[in-house]
PDB file of N, CA and C in Angstrom:
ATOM      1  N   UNK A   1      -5.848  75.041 268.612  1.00  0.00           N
ATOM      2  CA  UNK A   1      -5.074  76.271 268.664  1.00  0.00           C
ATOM      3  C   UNK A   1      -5.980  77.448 268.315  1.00  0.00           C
ATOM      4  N   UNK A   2      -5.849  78.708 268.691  1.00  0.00           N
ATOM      5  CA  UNK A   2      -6.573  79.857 268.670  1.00  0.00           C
ATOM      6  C   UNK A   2      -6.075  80.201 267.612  1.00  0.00           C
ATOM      7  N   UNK A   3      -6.791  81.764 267.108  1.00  0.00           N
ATOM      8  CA  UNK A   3      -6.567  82.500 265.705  1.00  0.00           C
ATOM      9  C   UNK A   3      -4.794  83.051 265.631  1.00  0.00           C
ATOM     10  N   UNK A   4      -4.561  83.652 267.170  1.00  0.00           N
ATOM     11  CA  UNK A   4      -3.256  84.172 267.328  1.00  0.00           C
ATOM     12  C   UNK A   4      -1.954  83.422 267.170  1.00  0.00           C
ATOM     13  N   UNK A   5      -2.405  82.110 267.673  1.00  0.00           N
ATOM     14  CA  UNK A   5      -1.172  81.351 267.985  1.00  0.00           C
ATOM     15  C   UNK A   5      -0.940  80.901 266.319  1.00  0.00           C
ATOM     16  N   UNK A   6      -2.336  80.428 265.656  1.00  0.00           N
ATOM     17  CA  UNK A   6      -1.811  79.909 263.961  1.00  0.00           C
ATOM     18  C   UNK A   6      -1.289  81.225 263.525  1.00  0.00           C
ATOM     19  N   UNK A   7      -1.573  82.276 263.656  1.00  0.00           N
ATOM     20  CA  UNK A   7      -0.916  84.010 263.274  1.00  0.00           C
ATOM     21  C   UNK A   7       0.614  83.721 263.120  1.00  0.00           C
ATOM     22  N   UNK A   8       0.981  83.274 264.569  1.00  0.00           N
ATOM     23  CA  UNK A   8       2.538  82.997 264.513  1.00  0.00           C
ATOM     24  C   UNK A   8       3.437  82.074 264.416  1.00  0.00           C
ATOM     25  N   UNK A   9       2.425  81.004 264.075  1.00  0.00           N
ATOM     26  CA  UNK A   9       2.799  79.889 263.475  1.00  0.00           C
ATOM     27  C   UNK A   9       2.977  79.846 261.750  1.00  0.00           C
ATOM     28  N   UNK A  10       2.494  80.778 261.364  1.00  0.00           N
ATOM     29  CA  UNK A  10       2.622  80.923 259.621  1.00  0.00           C
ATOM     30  C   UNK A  10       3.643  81.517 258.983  1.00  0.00           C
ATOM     31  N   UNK A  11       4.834  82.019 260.422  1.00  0.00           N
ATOM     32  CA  UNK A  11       5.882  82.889 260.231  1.00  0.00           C
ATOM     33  C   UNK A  11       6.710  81.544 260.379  1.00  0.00           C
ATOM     34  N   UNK A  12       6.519  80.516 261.196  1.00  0.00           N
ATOM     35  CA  UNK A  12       7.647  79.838 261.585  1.00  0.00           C
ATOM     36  C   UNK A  12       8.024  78.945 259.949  1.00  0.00           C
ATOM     37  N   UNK A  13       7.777  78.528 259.537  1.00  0.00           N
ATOM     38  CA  UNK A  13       8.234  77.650 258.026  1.00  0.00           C
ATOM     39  C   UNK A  13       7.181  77.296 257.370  1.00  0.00           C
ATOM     40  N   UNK A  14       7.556  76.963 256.214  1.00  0.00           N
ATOM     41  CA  UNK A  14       6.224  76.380 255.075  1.00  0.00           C
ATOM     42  C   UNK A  14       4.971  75.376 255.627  1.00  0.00           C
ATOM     43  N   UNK A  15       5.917  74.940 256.154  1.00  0.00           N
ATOM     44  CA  UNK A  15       4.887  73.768 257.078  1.00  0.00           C
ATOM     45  C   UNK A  15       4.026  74.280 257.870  1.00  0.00           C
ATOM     46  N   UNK A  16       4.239  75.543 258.652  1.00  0.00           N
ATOM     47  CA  UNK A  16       4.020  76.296 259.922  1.00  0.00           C
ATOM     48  C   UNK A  16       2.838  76.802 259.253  1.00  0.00           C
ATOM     49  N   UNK A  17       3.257  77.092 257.790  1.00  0.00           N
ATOM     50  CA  UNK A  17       2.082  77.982 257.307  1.00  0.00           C
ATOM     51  C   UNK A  17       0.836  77.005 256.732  1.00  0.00           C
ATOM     52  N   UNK A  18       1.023  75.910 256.202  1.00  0.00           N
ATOM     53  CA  UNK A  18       0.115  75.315 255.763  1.00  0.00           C
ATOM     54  C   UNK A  18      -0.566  74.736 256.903  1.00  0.00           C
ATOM     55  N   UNK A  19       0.325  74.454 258.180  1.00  0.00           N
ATOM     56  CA  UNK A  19      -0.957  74.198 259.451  1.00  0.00           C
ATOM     57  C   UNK A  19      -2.135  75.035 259.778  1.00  0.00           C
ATOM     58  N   UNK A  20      -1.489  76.266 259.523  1.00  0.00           N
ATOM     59  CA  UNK A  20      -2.086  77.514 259.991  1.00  0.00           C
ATOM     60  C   UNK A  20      -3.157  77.753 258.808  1.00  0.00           C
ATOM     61  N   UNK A  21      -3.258  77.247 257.829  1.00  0.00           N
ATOM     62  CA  UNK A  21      -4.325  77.621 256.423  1.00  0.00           C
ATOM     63  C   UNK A  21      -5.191  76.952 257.018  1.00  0.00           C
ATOM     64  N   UNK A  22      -4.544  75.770 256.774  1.00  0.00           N
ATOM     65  CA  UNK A  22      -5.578  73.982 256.880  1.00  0.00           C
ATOM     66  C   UNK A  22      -6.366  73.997 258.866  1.00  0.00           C
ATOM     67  N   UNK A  23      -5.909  74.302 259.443  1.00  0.00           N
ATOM     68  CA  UNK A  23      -6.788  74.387 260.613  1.00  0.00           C
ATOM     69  C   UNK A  23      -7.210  75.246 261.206  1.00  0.00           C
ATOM     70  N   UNK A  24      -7.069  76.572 260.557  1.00  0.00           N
ATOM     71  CA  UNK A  24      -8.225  77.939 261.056  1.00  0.00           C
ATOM     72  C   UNK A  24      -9.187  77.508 261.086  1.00  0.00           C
ATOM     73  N   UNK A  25      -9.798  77.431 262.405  1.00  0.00           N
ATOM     74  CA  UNK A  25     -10.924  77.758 262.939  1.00  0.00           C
ATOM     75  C   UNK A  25     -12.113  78.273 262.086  1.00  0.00           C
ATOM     76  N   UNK A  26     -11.838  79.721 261.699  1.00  0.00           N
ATOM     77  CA  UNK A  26     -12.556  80.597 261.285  1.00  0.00           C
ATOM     78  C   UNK A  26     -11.740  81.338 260.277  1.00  0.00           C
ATOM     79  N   UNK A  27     -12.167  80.895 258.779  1.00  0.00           N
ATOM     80  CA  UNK A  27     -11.379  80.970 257.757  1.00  0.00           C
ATOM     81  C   UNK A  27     -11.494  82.720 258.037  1.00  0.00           C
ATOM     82  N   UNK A  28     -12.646  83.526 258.353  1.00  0.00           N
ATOM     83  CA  UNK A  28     -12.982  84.773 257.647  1.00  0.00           C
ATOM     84  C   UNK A  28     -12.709  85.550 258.963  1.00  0.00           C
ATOM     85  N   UNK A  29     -11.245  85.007 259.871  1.00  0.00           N
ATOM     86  CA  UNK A  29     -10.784  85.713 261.072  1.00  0.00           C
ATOM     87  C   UNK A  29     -10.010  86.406 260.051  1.00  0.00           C
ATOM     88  N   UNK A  30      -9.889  88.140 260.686  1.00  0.00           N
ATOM     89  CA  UNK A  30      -8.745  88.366 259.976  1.00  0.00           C
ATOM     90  C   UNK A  30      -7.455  88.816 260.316  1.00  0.00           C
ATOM     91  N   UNK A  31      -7.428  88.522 261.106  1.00  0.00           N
ATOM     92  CA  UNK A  31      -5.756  88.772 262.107  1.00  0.00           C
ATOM     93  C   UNK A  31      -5.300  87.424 261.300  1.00  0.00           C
ATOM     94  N   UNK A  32      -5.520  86.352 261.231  1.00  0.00           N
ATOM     95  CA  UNK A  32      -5.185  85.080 260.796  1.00  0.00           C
ATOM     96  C   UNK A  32      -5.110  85.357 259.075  1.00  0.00           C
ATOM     97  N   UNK A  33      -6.413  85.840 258.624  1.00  0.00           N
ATOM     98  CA  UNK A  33      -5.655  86.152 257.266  1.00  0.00           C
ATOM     99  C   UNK A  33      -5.057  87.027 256.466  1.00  0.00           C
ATOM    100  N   UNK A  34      -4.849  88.071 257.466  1.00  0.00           N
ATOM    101  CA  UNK A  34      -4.045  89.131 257.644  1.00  0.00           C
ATOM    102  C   UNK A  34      -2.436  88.190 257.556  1.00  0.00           C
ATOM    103  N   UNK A  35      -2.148  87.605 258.471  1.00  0.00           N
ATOM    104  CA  UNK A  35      -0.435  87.262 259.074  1.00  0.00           C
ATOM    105  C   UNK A  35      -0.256  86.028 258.006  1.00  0.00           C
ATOM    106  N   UNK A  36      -0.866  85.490 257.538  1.00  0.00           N
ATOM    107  CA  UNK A  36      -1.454  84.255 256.355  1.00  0.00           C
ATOM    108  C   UNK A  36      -0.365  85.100 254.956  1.00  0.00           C
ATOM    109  N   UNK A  37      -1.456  85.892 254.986  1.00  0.00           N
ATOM    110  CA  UNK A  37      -0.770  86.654 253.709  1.00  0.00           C
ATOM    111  C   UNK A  37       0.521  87.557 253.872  1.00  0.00           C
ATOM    112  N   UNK A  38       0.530  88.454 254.563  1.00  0.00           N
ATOM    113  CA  UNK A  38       1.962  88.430 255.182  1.00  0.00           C
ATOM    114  C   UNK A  38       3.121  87.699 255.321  1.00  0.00           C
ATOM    115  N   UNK A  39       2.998  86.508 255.946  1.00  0.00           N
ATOM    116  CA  UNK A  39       4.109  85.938 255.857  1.00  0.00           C
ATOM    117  C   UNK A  39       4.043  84.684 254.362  1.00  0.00           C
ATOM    118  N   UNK A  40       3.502  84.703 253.827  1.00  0.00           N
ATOM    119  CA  UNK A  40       3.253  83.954 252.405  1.00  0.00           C
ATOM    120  C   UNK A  40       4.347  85.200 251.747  1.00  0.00           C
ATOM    121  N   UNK A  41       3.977  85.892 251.490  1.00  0.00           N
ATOM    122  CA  UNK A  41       4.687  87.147 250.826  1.00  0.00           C
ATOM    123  C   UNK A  41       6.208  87.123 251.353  1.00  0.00           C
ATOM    124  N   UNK A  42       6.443  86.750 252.583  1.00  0.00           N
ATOM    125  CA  UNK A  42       7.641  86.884 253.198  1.00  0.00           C
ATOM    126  C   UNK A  42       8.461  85.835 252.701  1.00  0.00           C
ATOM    127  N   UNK A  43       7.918  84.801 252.887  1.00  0.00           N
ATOM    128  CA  UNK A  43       8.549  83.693 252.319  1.00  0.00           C
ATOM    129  C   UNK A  43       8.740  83.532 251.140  1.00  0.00           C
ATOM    130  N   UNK A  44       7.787  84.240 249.805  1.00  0.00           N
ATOM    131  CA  UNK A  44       8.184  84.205 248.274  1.00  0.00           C
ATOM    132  C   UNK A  44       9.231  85.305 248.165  1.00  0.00           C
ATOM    133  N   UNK A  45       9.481  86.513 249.056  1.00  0.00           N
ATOM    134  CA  UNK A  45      10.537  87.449 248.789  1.00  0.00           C
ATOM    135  C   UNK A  45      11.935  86.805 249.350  1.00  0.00           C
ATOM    136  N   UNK A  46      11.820  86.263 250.481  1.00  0.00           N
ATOM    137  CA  UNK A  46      12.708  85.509 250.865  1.00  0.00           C
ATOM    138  C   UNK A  46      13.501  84.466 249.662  1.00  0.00           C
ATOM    139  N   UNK A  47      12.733  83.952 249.253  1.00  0.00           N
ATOM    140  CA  UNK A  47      12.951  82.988 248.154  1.00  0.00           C
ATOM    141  C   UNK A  47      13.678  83.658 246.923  1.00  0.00           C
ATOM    142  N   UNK A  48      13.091  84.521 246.652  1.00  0.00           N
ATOM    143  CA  UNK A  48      13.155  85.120 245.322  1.00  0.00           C
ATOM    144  C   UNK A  48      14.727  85.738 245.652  1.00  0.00           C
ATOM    145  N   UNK A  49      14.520  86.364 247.009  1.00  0.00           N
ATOM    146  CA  UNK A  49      16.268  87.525 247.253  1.00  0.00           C
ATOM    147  C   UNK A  49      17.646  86.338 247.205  1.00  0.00           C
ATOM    148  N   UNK A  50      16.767  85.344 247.833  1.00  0.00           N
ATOM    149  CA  UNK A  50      17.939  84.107 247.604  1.00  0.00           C
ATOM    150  C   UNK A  50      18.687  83.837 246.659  1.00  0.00           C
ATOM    151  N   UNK A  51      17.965  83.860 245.574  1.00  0.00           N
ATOM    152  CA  UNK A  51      18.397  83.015 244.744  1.00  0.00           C
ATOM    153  C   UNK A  51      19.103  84.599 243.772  1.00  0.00           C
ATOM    154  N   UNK A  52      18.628  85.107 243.557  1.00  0.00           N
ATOM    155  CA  UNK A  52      18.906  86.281 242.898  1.00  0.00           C
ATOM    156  C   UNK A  52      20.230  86.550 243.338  1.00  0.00           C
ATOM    157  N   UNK A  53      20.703  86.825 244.923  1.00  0.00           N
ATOM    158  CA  UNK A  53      21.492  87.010 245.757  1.00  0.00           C
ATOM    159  C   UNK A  53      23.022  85.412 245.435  1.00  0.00           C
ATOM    160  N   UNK A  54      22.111  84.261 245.352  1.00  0.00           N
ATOM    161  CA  UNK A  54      23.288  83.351 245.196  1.00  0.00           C
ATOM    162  C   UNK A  54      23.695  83.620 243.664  1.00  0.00           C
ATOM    163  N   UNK A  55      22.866  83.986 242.748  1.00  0.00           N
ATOM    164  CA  UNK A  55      23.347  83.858 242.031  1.00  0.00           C
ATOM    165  C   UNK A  55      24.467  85.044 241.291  1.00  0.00           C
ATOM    166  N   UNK A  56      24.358  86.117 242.378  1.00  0.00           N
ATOM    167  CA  UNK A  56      25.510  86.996 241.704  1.00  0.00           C
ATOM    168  C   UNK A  56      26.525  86.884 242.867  1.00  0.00           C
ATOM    169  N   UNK A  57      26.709  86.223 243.470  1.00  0.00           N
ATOM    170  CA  UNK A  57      27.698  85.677 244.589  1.00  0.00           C
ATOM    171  C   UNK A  57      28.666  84.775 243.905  1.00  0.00           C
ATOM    172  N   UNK A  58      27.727  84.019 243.101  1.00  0.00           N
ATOM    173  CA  UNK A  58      28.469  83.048 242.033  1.00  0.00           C
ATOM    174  C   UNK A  58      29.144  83.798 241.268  1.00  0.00           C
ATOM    175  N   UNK A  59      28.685  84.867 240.328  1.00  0.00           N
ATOM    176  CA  UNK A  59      29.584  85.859 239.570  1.00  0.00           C
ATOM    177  C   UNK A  59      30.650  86.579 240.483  1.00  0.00           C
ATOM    178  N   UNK A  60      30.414  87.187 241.544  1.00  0.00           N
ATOM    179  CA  UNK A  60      30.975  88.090 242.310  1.00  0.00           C
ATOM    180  C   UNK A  60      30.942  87.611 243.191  1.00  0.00           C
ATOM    181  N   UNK A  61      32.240  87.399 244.055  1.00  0.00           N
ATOM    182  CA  UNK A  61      31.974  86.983 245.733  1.00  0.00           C
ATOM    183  C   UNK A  61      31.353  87.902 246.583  1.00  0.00           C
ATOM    184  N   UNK A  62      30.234  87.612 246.978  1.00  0.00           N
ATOM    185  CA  UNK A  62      29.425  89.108 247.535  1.00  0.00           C
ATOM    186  C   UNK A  62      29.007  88.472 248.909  1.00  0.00           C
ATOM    187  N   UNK A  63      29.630  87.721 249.712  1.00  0.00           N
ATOM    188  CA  UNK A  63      29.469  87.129 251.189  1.00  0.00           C
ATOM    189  C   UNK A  63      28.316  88.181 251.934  1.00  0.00           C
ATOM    190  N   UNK A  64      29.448  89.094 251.847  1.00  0.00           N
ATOM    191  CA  UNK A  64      28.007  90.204 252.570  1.00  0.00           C
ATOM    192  C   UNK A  64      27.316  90.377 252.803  1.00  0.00           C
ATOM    193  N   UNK A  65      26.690  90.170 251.377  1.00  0.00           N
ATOM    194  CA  UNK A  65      25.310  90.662 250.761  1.00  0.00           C
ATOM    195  C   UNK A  65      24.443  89.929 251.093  1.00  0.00           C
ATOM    196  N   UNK A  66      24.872  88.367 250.587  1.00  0.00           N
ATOM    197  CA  UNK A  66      24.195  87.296 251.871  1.00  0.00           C
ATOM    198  C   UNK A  66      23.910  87.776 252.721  1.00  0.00           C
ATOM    199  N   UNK A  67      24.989  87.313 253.404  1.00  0.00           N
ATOM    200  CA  UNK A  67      25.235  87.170 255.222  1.00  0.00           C
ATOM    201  C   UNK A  67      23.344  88.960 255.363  1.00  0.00           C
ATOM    202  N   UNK A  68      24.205  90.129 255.005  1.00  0.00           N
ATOM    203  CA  UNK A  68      23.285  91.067 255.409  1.00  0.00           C
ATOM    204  C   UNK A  68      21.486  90.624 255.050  1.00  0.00           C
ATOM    205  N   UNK A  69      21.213  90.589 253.920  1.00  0.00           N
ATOM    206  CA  UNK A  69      20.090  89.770 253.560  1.00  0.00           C
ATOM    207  C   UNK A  69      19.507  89.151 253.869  1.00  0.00           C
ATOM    208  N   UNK A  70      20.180  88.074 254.504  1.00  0.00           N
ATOM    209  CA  UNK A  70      19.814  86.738 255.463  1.00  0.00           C
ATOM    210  C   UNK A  70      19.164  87.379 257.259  1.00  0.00           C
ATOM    211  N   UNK A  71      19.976  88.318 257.387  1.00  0.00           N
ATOM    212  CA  UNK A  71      19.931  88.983 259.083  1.00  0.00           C
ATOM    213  C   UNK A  71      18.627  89.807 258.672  1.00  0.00           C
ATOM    214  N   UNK A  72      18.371  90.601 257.455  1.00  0.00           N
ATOM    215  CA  UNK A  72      17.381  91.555 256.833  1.00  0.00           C
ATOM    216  C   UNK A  72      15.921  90.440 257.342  1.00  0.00           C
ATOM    217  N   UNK A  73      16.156  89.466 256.712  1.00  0.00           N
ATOM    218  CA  UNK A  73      14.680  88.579 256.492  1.00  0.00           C
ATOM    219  C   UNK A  73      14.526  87.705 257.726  1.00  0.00           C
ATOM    220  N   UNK A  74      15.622  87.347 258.166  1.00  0.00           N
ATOM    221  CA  UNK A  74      14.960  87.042 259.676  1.00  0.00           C
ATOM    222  C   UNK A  74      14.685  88.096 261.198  1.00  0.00           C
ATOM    223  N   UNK A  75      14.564  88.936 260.421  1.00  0.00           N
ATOM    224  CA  UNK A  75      14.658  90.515 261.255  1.00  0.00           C
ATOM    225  C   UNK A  75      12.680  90.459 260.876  1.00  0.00           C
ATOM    226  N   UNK A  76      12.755  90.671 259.709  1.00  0.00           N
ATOM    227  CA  UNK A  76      11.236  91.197 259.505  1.00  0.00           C
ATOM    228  C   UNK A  76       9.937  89.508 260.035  1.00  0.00           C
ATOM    229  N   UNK A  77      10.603  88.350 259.838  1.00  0.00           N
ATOM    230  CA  UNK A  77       9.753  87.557 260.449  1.00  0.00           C
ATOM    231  C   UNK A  77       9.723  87.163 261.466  1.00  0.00           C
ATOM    232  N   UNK A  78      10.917  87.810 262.810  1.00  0.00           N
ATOM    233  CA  UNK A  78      10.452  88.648 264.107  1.00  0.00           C
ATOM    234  C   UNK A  78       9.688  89.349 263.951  1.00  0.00           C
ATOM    235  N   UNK A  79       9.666  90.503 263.538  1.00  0.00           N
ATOM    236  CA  UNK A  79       8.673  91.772 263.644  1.00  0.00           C
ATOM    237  C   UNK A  79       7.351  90.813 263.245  1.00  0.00           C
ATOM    238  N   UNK A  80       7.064  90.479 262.315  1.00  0.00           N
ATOM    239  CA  UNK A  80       5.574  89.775 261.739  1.00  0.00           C
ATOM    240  C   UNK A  80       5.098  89.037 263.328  1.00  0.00           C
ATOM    241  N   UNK A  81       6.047  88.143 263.817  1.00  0.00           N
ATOM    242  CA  UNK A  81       5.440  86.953 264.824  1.00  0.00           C
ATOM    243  C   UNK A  81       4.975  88.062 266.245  1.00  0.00           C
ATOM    244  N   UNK A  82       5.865  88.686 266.191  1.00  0.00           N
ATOM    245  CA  UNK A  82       5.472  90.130 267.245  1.00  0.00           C
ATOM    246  C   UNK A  82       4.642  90.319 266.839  1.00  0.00           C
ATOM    247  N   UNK A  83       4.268  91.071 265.482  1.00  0.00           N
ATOM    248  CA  UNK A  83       2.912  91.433 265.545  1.00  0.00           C
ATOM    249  C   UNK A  83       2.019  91.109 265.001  1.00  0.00           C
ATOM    250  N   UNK A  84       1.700  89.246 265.162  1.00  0.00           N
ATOM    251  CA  UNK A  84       0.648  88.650 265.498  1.00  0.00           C
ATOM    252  C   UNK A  84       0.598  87.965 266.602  1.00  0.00           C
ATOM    253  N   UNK A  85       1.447  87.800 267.972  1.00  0.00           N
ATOM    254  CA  UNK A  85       1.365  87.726 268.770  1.00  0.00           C
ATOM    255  C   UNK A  85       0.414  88.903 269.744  1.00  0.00           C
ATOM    256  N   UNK A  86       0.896  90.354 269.431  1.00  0.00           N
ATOM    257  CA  UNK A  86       0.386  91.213 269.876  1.00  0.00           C
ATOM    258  C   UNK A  86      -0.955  91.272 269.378  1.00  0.00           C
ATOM    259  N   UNK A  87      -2.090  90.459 267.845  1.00  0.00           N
ATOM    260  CA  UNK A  87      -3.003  90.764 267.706  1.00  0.00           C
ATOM    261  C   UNK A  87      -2.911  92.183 266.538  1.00  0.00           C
ATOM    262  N   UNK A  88      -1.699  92.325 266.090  1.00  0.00           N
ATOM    263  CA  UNK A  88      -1.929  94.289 265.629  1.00  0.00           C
ATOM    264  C   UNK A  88      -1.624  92.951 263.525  1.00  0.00           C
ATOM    265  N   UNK A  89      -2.158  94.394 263.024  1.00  0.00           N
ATOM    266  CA  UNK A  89      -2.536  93.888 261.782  1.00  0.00           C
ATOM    267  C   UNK A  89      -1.066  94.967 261.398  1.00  0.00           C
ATOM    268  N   UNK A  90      -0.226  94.782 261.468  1.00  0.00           N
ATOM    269  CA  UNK A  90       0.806  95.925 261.174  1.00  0.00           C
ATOM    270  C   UNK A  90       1.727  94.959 259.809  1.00  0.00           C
ATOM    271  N   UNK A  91       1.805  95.712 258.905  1.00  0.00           N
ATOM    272  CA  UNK A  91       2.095  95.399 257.549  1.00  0.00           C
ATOM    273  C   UNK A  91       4.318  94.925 257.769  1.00  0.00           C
ATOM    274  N   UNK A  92       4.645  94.080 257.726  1.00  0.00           N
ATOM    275  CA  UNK A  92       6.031  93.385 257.196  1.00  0.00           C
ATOM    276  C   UNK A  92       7.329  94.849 256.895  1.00  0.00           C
ATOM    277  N   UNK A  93       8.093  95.476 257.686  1.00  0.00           N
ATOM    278  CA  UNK A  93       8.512  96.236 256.854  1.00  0.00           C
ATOM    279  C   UNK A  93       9.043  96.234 255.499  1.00  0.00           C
ATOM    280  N   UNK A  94       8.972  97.396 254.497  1.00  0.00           N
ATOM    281  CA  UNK A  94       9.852  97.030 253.179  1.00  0.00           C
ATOM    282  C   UNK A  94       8.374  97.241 252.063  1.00  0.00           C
ATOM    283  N   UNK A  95       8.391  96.006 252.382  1.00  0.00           N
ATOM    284  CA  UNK A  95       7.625  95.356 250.885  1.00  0.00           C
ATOM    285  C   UNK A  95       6.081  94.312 251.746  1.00  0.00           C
ATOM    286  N   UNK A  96       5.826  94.750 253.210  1.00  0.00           N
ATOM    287  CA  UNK A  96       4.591  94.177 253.500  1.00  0.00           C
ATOM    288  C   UNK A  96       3.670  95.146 252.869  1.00  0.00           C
ATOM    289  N   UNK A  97       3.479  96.187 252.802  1.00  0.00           N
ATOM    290  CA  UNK A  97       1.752  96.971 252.189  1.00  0.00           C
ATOM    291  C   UNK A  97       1.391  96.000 251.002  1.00  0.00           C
ATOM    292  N   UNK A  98       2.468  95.679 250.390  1.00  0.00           N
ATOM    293  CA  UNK A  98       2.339  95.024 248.835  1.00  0.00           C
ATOM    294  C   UNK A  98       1.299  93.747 249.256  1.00  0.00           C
ATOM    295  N   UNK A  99       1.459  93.055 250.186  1.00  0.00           N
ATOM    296  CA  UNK A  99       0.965  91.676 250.079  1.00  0.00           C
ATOM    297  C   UNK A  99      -0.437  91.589 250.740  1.00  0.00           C
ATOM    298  N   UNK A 100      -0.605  92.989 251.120  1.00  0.00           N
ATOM    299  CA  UNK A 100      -2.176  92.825 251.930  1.00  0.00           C
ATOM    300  C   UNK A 100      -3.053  92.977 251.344  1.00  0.00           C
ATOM    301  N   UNK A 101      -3.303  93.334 249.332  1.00  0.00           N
ATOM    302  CA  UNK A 101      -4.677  93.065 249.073  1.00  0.00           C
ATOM    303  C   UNK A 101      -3.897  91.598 247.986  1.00  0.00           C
ATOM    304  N   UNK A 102      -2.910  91.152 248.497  1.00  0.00           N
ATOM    305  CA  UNK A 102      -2.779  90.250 247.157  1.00  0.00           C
ATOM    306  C   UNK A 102      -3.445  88.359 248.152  1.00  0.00           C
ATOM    307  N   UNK A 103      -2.855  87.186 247.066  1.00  0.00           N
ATOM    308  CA  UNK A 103      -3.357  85.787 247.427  1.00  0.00           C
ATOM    309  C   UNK A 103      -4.960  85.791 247.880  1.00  0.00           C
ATOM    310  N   UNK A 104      -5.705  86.602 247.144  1.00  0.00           N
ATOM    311  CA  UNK A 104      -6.774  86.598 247.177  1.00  0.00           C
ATOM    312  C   UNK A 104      -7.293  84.863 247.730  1.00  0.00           C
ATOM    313  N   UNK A 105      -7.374  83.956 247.281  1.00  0.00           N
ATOM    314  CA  UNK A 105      -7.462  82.546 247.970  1.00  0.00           C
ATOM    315  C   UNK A 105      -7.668  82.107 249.144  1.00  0.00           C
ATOM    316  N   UNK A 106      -6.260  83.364 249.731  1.00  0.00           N
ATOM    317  CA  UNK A 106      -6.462  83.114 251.484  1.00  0.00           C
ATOM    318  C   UNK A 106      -8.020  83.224 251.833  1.00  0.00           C
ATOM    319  N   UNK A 107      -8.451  84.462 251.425  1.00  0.00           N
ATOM    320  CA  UNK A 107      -9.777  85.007 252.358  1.00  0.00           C
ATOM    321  C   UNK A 107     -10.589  84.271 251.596  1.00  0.00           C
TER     322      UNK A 107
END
């Protein structure tokens, strides 16, 4: 697989992403560790809104907030797979600038 295709493979699930670590080509591509870290970030905010989110659902029936949340985060890991499909280094809306000097490891 090329640099682009693991790009948008690191958006698709945990698994997606550890293929995409473990068989880059060329660790020091950086469209690849650009979308690497990007969607790593996506997936710990994802995680984090979850649970935060179930857990005042439990206090408060807040269906909504879910339901909206849920449409929020699979909205932005479209946009990510777009744009590493397209090759563009374009940052996650929201809260992507945050994750592009962080997981130092990747690079």
């Amino acid at each position: 697989m090329n640099n682009r295709t693991l790009s948008m493979l690191s958006y698709v699930t945990l698994i997606g992403w550890l293929i995409a670590y473990f068989s880059g080509k060329e660790k020091t591509d950086a469209l690849l560790i650009y979308h690497l870290k990007q969607s790593l970030g996506l997936a710990i905010v994802s995680i984090l809104l979850n649970i935060v989110l179930y857990a005042i659902s439990y206090l408060v029936p807040a269906w909504s907030l879910l339901s909206l949340a849920g449409w929020t985060i699979l909205i932005f890991w479209i946009l990510g797979m777009i744009n590493a499909g397209n090759d563009a280094q374009k940052p996650v809306p929201v809260f992507g600038k945050a994750f592009e000097h962080k997981f130092s490891f990747i690079g």
